[in-house]
N, C-alpha and C. Protein backbone atom coordinates (compact mmCIF):
# COMPACT_ATOMS: atom_id res chain seq x y z
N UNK A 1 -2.62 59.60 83.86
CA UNK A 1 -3.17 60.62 82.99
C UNK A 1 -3.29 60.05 81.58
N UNK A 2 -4.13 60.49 80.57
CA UNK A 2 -4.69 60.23 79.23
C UNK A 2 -4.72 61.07 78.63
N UNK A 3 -4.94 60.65 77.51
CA UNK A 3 -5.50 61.90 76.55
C UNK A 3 -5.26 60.46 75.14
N UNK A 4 -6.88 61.26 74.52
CA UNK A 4 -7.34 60.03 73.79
C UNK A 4 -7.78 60.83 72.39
N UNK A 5 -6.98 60.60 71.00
CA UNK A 5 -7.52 61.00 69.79
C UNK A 5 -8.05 60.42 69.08
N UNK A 6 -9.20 60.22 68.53
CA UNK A 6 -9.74 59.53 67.72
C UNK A 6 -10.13 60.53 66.55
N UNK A 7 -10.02 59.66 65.15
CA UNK A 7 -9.97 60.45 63.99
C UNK A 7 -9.22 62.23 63.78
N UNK A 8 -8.33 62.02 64.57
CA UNK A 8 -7.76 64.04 64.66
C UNK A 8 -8.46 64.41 65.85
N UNK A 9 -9.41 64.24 66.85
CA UNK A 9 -10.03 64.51 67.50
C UNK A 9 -9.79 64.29 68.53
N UNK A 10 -9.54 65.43 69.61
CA UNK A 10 -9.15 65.49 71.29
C UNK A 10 -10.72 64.61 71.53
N UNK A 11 -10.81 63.74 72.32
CA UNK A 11 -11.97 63.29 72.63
C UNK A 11 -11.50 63.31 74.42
N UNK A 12 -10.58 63.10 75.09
CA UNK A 12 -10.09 63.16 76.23
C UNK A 12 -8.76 63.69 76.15
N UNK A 13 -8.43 64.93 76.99
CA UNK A 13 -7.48 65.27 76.88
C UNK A 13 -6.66 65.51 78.33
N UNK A 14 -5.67 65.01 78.76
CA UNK A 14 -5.66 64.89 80.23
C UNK A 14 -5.85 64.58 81.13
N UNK A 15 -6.27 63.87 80.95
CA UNK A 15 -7.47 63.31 82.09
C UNK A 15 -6.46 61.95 83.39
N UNK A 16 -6.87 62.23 84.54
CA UNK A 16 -6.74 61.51 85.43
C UNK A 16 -7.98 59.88 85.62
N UNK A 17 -7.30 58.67 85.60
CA UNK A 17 -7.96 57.83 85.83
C UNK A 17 -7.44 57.82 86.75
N UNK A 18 -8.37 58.22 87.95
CA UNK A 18 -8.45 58.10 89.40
C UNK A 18 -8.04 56.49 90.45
N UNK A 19 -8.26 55.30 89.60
CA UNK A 19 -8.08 53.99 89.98
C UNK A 19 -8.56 53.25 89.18
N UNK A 20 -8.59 51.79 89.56
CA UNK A 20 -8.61 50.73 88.51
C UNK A 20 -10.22 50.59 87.92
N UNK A 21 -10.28 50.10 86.48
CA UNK A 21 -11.80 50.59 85.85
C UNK A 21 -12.67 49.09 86.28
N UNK A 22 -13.96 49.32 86.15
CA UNK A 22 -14.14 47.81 86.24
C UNK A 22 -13.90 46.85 85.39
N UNK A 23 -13.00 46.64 84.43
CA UNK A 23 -13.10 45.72 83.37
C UNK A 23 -11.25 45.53 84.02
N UNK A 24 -10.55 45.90 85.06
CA UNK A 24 -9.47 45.38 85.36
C UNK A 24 -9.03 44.43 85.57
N UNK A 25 -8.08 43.49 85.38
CA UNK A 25 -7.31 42.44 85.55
C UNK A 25 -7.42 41.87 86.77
N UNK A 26 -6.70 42.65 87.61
CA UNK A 26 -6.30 42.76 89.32
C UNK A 26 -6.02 44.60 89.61
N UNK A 27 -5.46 44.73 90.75
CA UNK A 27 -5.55 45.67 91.49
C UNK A 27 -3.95 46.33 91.65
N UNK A 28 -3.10 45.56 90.59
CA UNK A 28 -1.81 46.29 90.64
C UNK A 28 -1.92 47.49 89.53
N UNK A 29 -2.47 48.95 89.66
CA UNK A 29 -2.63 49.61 88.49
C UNK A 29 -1.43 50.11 88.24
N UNK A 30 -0.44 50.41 89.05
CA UNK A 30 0.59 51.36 88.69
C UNK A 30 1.64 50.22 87.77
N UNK A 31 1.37 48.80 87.86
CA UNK A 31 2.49 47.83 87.38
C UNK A 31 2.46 47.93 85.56
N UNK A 32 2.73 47.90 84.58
CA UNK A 32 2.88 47.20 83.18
C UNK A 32 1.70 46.74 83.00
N UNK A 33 1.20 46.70 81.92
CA UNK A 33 0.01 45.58 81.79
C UNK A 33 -0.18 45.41 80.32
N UNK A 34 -1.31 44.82 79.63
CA UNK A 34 -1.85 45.12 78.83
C UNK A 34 -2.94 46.50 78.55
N UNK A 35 -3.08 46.33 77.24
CA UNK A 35 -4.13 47.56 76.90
C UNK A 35 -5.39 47.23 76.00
N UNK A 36 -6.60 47.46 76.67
CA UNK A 36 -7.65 46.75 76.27
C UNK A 36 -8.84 47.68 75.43
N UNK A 37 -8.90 47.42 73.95
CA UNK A 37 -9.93 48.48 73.52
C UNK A 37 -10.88 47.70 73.39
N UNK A 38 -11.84 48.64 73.91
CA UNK A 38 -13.35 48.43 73.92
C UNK A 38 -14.36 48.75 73.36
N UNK A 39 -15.82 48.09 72.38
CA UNK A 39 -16.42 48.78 71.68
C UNK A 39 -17.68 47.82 71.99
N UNK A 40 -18.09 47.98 72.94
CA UNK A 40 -19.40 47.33 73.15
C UNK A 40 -20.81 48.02 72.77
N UNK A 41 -20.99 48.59 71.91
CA UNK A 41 -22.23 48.99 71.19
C UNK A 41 -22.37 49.07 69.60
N UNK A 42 -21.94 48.11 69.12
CA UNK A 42 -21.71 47.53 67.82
C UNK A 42 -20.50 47.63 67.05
N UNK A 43 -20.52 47.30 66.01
CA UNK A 43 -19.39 47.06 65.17
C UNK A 43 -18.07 48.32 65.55
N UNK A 44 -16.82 47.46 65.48
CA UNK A 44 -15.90 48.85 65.80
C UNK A 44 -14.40 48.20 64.66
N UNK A 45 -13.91 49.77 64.52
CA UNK A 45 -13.06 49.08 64.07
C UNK A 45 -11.65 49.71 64.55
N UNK A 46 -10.45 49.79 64.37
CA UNK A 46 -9.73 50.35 65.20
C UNK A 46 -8.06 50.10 63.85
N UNK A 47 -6.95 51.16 63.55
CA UNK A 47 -6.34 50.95 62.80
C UNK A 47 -5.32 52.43 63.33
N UNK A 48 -4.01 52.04 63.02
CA UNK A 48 -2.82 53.53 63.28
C UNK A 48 -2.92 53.99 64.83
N UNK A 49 -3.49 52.61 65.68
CA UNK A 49 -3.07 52.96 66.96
C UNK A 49 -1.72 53.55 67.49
N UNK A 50 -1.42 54.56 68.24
CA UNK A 50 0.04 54.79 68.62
C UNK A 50 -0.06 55.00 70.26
N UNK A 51 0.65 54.53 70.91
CA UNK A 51 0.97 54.53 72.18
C UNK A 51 2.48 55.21 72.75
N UNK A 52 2.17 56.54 73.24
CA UNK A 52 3.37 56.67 73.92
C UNK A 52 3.24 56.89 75.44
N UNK A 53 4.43 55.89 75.47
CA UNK A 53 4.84 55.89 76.76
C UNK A 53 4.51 57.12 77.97
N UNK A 54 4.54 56.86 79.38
CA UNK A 54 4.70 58.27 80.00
C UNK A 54 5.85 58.63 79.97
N UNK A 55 6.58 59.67 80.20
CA UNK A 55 7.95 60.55 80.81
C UNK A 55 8.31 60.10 81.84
């Protein structure tokens, strides 16, 4: 499950990623991994990321 704020903004809230995206590593999704942001339609910039953990 997710839930994604950008600028104060619920942009995804809850949400189930059903299985692995195509830009995945390998096929262990439930293991640790890295976290990969993406901005493939021009310039991006990204700052005050926070990540919490699941429960």
């Amino acid at each position: 499950m997710v839930t994604i704020v950008a600028n104060g903004k619920t942009v995804i809230s809850n949400q189930e990623i059903p299985g692995i995206t195509g830009g995945a590593l390998d096929s262990n999704e439930g293991e640790p991994g890295p976290l990969y942001f993406q901005g493939d339609h021009g310039p991006i910039e990204f700052r005050n990321i926070t990540i919490t953990p699941a429960k």
